[in-house]
N, C-alpha and C. Protein backbone atom coordinates (compact mmCIF):
# COMPACT_ATOMS: atom_id res chain seq x y z
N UNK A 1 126.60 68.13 130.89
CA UNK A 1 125.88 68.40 129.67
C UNK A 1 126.74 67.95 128.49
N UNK A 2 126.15 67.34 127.96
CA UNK A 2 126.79 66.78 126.37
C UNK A 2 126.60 67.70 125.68
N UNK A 3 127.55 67.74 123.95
CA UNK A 3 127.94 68.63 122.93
C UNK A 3 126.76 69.16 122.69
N UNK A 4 125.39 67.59 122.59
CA UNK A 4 124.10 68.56 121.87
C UNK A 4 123.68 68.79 122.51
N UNK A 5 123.72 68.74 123.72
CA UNK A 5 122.86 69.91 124.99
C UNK A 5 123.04 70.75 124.82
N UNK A 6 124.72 71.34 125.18
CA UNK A 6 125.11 72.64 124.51
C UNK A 6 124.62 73.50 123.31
N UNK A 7 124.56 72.45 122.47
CA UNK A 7 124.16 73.28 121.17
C UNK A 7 123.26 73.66 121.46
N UNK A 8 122.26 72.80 121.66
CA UNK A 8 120.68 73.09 121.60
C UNK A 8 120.48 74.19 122.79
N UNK A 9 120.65 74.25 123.99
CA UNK A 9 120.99 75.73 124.93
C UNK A 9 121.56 76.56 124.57
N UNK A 10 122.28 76.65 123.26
CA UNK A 10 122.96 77.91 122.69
C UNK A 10 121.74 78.58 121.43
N UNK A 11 120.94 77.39 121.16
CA UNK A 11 119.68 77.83 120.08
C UNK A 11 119.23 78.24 120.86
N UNK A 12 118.61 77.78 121.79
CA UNK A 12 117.30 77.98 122.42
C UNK A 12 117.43 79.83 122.89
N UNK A 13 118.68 79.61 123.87
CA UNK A 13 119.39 80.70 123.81
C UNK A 13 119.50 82.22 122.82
N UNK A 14 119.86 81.56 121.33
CA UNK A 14 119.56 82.40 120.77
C UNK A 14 118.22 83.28 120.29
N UNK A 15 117.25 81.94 120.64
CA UNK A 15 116.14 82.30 120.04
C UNK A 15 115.51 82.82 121.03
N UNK A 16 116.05 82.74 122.42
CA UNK A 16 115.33 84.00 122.65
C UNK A 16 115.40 85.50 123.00
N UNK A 17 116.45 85.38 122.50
CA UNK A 17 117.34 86.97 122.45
C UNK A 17 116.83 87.73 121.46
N UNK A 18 117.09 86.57 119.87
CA UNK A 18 115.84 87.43 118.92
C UNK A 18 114.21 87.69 119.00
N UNK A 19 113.78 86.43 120.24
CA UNK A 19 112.11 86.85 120.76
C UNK A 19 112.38 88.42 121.42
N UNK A 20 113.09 88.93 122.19
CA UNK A 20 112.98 89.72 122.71
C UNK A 20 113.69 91.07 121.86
N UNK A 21 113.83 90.82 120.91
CA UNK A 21 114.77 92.25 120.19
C UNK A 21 113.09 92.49 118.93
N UNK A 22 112.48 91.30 118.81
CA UNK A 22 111.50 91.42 118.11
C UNK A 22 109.73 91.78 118.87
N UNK A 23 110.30 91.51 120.01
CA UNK A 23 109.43 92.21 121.27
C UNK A 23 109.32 93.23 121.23
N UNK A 24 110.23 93.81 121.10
CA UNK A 24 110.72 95.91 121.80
C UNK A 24 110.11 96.10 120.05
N UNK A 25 110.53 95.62 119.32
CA UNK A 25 110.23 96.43 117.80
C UNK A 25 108.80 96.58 117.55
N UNK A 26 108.24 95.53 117.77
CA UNK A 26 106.78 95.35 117.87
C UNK A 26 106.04 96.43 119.32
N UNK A 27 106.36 96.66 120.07
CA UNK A 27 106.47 97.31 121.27
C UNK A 27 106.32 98.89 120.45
N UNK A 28 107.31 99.28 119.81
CA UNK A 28 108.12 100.47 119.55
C UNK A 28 107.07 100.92 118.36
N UNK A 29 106.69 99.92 116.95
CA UNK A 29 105.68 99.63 116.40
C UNK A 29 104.39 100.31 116.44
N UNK A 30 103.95 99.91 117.59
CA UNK A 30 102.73 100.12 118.16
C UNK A 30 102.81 101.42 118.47
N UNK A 31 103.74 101.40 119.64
CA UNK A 31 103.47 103.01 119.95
C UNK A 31 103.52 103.90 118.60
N UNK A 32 104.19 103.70 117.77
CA UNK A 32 103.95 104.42 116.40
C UNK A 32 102.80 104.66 115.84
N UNK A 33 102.17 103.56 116.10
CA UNK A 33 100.66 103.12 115.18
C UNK A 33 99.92 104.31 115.88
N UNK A 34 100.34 104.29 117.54
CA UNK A 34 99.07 104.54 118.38
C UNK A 34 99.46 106.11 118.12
N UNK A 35 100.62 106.92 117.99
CA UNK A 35 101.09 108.23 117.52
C UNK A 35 100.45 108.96 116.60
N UNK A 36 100.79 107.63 115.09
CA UNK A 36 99.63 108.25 114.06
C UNK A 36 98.50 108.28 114.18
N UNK A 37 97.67 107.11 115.02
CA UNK A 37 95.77 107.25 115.00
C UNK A 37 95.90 108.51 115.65
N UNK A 38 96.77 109.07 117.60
CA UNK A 38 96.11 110.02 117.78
C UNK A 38 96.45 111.21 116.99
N UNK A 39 97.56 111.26 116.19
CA UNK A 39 97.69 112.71 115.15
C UNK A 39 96.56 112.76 114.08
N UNK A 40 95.78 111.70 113.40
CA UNK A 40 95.28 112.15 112.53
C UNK A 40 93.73 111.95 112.73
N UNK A 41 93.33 111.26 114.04
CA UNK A 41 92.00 111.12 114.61
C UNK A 41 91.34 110.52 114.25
N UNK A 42 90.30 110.42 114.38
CA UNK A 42 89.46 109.24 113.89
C UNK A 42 88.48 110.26 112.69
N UNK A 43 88.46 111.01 112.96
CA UNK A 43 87.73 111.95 111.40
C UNK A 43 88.03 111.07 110.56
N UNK A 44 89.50 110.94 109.89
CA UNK A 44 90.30 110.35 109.27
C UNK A 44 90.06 109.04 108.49
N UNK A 45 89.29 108.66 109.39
CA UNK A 45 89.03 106.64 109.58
C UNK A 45 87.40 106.57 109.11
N UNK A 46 86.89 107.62 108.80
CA UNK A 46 85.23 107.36 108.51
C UNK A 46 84.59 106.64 107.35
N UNK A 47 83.94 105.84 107.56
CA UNK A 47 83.29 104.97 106.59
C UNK A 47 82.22 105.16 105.67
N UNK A 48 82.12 105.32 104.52
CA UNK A 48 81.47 105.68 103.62
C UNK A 48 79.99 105.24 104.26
N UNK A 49 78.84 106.06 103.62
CA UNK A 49 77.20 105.35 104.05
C UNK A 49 77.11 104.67 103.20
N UNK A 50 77.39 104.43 101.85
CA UNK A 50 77.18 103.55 101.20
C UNK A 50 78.02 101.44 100.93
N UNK A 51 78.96 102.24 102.41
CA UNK A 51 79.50 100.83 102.84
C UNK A 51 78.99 100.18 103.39
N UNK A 52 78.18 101.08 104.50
CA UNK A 52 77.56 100.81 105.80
C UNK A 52 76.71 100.49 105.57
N UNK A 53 75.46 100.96 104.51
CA UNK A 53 74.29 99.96 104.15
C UNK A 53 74.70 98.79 103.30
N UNK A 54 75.96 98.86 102.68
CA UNK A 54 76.04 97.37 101.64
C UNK A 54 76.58 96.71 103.02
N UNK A 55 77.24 96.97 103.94
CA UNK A 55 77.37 95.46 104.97
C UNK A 55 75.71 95.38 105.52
N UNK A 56 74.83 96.24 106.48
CA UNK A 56 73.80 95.70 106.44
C UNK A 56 72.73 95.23 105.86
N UNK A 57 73.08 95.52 104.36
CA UNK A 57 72.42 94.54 103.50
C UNK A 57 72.62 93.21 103.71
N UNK A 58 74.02 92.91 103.66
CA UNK A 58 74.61 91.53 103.70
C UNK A 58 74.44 90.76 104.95
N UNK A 59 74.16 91.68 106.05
CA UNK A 59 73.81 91.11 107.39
C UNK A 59 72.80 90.71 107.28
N UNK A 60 71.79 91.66 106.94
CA UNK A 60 70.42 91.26 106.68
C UNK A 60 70.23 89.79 105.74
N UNK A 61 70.03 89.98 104.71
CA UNK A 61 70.39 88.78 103.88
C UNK A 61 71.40 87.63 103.70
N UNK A 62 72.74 87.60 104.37
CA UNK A 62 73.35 86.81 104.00
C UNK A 62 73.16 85.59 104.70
N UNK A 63 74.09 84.46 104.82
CA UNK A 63 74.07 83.10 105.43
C UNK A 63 75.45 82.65 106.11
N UNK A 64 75.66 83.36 107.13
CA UNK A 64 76.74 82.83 107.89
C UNK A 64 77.00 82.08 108.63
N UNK A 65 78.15 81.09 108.87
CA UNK A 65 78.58 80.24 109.32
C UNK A 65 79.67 80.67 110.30
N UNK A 66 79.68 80.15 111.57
CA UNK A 66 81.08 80.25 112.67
C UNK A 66 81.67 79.10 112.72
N UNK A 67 82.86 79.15 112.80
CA UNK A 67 83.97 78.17 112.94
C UNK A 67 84.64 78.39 113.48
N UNK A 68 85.26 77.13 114.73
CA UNK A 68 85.77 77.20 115.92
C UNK A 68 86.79 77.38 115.47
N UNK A 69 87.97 77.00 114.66
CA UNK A 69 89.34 77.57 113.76
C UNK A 69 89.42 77.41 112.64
N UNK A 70 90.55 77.17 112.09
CA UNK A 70 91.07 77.14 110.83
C UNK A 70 90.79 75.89 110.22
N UNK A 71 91.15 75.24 111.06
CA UNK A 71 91.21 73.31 110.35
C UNK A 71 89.56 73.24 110.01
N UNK A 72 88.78 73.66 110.77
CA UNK A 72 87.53 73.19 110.49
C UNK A 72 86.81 74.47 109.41
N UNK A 73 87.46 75.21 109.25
CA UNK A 73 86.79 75.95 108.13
C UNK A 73 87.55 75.23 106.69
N UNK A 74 88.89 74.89 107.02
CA UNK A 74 89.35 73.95 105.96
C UNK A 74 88.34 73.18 105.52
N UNK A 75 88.46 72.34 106.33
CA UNK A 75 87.42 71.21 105.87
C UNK A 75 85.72 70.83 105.49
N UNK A 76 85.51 71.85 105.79
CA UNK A 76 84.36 72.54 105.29
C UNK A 76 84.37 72.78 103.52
N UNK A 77 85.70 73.91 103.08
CA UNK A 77 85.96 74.19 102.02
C UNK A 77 86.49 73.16 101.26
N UNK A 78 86.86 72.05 101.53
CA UNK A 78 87.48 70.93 101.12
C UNK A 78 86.23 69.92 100.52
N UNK A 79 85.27 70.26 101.55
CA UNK A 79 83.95 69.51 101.22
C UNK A 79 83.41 69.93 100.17
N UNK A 80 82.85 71.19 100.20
CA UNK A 80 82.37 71.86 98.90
C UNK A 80 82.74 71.86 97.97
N UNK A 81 84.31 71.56 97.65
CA UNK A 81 85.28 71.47 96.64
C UNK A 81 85.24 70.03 95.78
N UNK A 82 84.75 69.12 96.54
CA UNK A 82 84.76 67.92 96.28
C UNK A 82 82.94 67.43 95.93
């Protein structure tokens, strides 16, 4: 193995020591998240009625579009823009 092999196996290396220290946090994270939903319940989380009919208003009436990702909703907005 040459110098920049080395190097580059010592990145690669590093990077994935920090994938995995940023694994467990995200891991650790969650279980937090999932601690507080079950301490404060879903009571907690309830949605106004007057939200709930302004989205099915908007369901009802609106004009939506799906897009397979990002690039193509770009370019969509790029169109209209122009």
């Amino acid at each position: 193995m040459d110098m920049i092999e080395a190097r580059e196996m010592s990145l690669i290396s590093s990077m994935m020591d920090d994938i995995k220290v940023l694994r467990k946090r995200i891991e650790e994270m969650e279980e937090r998240l999932q601690m507080l939903a079950e301490l404060h319940g879903e009571s907690e989380f309830d949605v106004r009625d007057e939200y709930i009919a302004h989205l099915d208003e908007l369901d009802e009436k609106g004009r939506f579009e799906e897009f397979a990702d990002i690039v193509e909703l770009r370019r969509k907005i790029e169109r209209v823009e122009n």
